[in-house]
C-alpha atoms as a PDB file:
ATOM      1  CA  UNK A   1     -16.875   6.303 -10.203  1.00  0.00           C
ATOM      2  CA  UNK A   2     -18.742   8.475  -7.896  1.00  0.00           C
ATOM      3  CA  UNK A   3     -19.421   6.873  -4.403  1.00  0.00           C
ATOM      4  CA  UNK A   4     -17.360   3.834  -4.655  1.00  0.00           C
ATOM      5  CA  UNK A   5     -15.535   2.522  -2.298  1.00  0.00           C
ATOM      6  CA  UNK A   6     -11.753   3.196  -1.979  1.00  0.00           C
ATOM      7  CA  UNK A   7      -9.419   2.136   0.880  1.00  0.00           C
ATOM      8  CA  UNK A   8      -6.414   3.360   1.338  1.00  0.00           C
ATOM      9  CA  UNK A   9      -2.901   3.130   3.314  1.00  0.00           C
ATOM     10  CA  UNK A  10       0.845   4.338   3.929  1.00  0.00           C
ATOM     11  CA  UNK A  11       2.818   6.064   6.216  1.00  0.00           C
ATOM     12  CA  UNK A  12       2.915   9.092   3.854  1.00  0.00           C
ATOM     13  CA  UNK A  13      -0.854  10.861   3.635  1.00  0.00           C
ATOM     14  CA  UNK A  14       0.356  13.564   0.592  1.00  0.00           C
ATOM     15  CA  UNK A  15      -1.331  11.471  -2.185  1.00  0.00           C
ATOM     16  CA  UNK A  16      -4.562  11.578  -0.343  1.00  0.00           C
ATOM     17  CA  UNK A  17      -4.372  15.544  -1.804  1.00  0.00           C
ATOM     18  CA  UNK A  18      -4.495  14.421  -5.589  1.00  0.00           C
ATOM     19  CA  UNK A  19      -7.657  11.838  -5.061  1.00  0.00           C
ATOM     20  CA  UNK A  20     -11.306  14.085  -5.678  1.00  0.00           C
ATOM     21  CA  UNK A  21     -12.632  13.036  -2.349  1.00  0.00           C
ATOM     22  CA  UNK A  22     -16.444  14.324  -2.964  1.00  0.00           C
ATOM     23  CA  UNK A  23     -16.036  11.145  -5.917  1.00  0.00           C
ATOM     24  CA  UNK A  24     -15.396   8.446  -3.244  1.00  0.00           C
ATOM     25  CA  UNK A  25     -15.884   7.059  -0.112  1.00  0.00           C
ATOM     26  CA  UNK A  26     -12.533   6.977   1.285  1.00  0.00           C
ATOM     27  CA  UNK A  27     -11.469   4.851   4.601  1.00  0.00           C
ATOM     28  CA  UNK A  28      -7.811   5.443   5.000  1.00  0.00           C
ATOM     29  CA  UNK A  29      -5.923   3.563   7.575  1.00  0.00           C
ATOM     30  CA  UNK A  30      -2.229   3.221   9.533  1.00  0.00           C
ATOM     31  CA  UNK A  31      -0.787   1.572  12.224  1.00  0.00           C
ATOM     32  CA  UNK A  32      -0.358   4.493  14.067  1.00  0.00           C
ATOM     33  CA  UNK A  33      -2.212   6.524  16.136  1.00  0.00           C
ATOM     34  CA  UNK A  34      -0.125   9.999  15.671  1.00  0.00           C
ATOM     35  CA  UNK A  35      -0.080   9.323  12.055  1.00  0.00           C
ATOM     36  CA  UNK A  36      -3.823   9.476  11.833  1.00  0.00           C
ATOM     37  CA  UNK A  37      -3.794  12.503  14.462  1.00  0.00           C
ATOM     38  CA  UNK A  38      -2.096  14.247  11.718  1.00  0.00           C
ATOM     39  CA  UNK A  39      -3.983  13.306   8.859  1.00  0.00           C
ATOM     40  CA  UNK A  40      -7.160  13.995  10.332  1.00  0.00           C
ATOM     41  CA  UNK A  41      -6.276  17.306  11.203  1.00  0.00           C
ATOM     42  CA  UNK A  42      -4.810  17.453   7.389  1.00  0.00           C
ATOM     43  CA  UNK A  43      -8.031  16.914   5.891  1.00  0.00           C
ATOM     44  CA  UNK A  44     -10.787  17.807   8.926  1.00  0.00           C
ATOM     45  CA  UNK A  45     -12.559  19.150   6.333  1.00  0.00           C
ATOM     46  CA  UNK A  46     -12.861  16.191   3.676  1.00  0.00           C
ATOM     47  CA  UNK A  47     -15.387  13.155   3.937  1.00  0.00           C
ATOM     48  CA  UNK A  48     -12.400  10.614   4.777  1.00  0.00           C
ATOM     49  CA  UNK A  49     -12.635   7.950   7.434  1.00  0.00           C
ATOM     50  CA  UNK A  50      -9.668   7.418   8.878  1.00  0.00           C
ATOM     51  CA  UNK A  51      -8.453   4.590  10.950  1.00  0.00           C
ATOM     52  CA  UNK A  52      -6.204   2.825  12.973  1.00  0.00           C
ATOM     53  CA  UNK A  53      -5.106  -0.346  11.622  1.00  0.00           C
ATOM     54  CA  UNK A  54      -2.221  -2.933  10.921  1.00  0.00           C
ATOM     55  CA  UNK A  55      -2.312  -3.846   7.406  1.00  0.00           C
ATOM     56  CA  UNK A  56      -1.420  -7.617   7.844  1.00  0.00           C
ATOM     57  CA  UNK A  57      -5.049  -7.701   9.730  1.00  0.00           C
ATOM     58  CA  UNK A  58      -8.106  -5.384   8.208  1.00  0.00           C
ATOM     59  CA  UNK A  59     -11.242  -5.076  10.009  1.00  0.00           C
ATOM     60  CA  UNK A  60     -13.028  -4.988   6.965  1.00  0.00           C
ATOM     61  CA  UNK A  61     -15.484  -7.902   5.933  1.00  0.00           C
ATOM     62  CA  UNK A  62     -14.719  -9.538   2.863  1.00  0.00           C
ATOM     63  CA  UNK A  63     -15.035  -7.904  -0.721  1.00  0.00           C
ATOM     64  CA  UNK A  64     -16.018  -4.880   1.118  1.00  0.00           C
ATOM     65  CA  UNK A  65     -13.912  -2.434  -1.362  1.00  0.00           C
ATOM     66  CA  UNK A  66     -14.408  -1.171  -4.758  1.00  0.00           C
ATOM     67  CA  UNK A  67     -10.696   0.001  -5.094  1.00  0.00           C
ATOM     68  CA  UNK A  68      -7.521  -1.265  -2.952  1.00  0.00           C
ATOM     69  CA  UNK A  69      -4.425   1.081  -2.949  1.00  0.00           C
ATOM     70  CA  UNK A  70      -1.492   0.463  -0.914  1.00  0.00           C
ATOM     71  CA  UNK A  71       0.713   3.188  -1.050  1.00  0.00           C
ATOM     72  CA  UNK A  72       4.592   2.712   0.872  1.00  0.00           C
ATOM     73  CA  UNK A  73       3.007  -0.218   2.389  1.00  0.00           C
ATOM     74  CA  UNK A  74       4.859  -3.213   1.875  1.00  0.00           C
ATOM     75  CA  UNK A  75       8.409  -2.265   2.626  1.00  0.00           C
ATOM     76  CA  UNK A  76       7.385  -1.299   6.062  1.00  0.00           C
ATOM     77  CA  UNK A  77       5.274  -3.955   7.378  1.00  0.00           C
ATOM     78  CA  UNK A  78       6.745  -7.493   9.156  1.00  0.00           C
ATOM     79  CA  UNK A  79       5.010  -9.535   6.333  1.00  0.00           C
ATOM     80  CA  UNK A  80       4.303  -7.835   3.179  1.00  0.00           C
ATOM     81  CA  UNK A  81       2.632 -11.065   1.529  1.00  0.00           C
ATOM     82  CA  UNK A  82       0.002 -11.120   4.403  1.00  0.00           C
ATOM     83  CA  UNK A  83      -0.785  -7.256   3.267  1.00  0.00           C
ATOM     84  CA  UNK A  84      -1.230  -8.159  -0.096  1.00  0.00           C
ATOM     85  CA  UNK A  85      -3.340 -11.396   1.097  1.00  0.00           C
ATOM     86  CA  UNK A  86      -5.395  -8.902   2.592  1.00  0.00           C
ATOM     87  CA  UNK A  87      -5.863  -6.628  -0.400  1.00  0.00           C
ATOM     88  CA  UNK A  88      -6.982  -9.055  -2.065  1.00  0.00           C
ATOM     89  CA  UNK A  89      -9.369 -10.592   0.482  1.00  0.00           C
ATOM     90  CA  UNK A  90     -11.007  -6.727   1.236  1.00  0.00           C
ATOM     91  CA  UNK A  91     -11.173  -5.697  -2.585  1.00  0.00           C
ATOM     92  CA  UNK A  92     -14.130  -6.669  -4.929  1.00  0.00           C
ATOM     93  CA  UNK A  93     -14.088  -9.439  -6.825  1.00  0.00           C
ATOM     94  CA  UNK A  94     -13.053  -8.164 -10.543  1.00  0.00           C
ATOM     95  CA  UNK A  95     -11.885  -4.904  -9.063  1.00  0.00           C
ATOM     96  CA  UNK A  96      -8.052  -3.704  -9.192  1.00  0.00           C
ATOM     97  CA  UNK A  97      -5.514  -3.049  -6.493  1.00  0.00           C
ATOM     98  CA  UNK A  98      -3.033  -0.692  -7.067  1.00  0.00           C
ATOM     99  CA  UNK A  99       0.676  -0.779  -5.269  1.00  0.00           C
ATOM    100  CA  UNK A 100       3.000   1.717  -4.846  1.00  0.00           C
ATOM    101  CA  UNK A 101       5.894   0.730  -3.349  1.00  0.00           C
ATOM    102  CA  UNK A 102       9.882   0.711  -2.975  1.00  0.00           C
ATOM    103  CA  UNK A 103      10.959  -2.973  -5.097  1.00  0.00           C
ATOM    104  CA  UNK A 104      14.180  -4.679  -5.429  1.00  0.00           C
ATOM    105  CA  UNK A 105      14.791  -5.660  -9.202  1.00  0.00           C
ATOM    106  CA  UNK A 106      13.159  -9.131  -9.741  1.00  0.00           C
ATOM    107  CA  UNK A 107      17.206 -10.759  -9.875  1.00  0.00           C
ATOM    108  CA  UNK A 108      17.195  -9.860  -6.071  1.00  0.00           C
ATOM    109  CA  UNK A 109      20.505  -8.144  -6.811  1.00  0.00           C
ATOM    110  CA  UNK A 110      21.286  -5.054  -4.722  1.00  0.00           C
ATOM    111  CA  UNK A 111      23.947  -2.429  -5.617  1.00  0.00           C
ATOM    112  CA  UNK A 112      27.079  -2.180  -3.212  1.00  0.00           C
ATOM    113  CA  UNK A 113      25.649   1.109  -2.259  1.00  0.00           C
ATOM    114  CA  UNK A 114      22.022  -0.503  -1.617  1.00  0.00           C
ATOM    115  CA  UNK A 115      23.171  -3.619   0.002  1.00  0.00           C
ATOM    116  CA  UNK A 116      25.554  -1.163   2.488  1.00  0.00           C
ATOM    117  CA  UNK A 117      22.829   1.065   3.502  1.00  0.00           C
ATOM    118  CA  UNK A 118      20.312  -1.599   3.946  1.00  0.00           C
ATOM    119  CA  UNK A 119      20.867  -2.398   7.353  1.00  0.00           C
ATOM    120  CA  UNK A 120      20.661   0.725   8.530  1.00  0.00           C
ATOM    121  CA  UNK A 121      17.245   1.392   6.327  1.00  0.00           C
ATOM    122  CA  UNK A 122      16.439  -1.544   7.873  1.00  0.00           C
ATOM    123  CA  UNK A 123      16.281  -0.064  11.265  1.00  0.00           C
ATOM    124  CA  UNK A 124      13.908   2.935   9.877  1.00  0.00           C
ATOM    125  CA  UNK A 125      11.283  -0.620   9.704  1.00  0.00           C
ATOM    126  CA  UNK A 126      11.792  -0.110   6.163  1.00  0.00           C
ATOM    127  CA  UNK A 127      12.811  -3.436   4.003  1.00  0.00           C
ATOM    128  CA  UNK A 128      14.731  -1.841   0.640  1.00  0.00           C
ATOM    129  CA  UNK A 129      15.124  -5.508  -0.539  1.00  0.00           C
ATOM    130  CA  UNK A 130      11.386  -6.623  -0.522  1.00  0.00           C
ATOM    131  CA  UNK A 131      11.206  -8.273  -3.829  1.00  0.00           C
ATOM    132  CA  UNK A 132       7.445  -7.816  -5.727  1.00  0.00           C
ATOM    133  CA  UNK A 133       7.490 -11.441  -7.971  1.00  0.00           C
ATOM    134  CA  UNK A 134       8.492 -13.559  -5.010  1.00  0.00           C
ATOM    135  CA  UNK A 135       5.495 -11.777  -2.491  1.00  0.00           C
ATOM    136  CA  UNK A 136       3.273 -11.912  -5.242  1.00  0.00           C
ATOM    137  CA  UNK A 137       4.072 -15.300  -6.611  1.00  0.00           C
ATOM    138  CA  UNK A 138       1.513 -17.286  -3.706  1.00  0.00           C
ATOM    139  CA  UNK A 139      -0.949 -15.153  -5.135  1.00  0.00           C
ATOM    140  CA  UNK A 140      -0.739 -15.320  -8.810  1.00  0.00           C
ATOM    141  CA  UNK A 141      -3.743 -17.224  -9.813  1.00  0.00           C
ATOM    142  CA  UNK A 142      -6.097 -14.934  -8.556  1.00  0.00           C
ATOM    143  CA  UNK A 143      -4.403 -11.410  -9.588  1.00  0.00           C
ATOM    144  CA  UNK A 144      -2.833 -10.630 -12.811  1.00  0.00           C
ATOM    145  CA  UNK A 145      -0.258  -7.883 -13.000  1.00  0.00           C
ATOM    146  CA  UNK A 146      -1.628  -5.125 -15.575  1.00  0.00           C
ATOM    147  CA  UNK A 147       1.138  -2.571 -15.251  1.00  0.00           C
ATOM    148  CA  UNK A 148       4.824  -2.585 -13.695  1.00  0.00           C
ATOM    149  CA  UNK A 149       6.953   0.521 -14.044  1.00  0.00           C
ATOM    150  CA  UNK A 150       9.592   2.340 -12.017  1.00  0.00           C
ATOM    151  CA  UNK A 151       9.091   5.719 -10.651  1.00  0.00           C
ATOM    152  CA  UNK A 152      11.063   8.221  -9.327  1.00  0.00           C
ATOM    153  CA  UNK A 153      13.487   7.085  -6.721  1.00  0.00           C
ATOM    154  CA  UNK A 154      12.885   3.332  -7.021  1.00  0.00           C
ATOM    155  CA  UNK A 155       9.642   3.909  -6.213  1.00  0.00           C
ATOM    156  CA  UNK A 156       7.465   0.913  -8.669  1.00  0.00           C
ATOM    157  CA  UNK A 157       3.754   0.873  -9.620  1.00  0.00           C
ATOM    158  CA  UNK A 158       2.322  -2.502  -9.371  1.00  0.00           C
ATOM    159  CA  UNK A 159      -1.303  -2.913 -10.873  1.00  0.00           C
END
């Protein structure tokens, strides 16, 4: 896959690390400005373009991207079905998206423990309850869901 196209975002920059960036062409983007700061001085001596950027709104023109991974993404923005209406706008037509991402169980059912902490979660801009199926659901009959695991601490891959 050597020169494709690969965007990338999330709060978190340490998976940036395991991708071979001489194999890609890597734009990676947050809302913030200190968060790219950091990750530019991170990896000042990689090939990555990094940006500033909200999610719910890429600059990017249409089926610009040959790979889409949104990484922590969802469960902090204000309207994670935007985001993924984005990924799917910006990503190549055939190509995959991959999501990594915190996910309430599809019954919507939160522990005691889970539905407790929430609100204060909640005030880290951090939505514990985000639900994939329902923010997917708008969006079904032009992606198709080829893996869905859990991770480590809740954490679910979505491809």
């Amino acid at each position: 896959m050597t020169g494709k196209k690969l965007v990338r975002w999330n709060r978190d920059r340490a998976d940036l690390e395991l991708i071979q960036h001489q194999n890609f062409e890597i734009t990676a983007f947050d809302f913030s400005r200190d968060i790219i700061k950091k990750a530019e001085q991170k990896f000042k001596a990689s090939s990555i373009t990094f940006m500033e950027m909200d999610a719910q709104h890429l600059q990017f023109e249409d089926e610009f991207f040959d790979r889409v991974i949104g990484s922590l993404i969802l469960s902090v923005v204000a309207k994670a079905d935007q985001a993924i209406h984005e990924m799917i706008r910006v990503k190549k037509r055939h190509s995959g998206f991959l999501i990594f991402d915190k996910f309430a169980p599809k019954s919507g059912h939160l522990s005691f423990k889970k539905r407790l902490i929430r609100p204060l979660i909640s005030m880290l801009d951090t939505d514990t309850g985000l639900i994939f199926e329902k923010t997917i659901d708008p969006y079904l009959d032009s992606v198709r869901i080829v893996r869905d695991e859990p991770l480590f601490f809740m954490v679910c891959i979505k491809k």
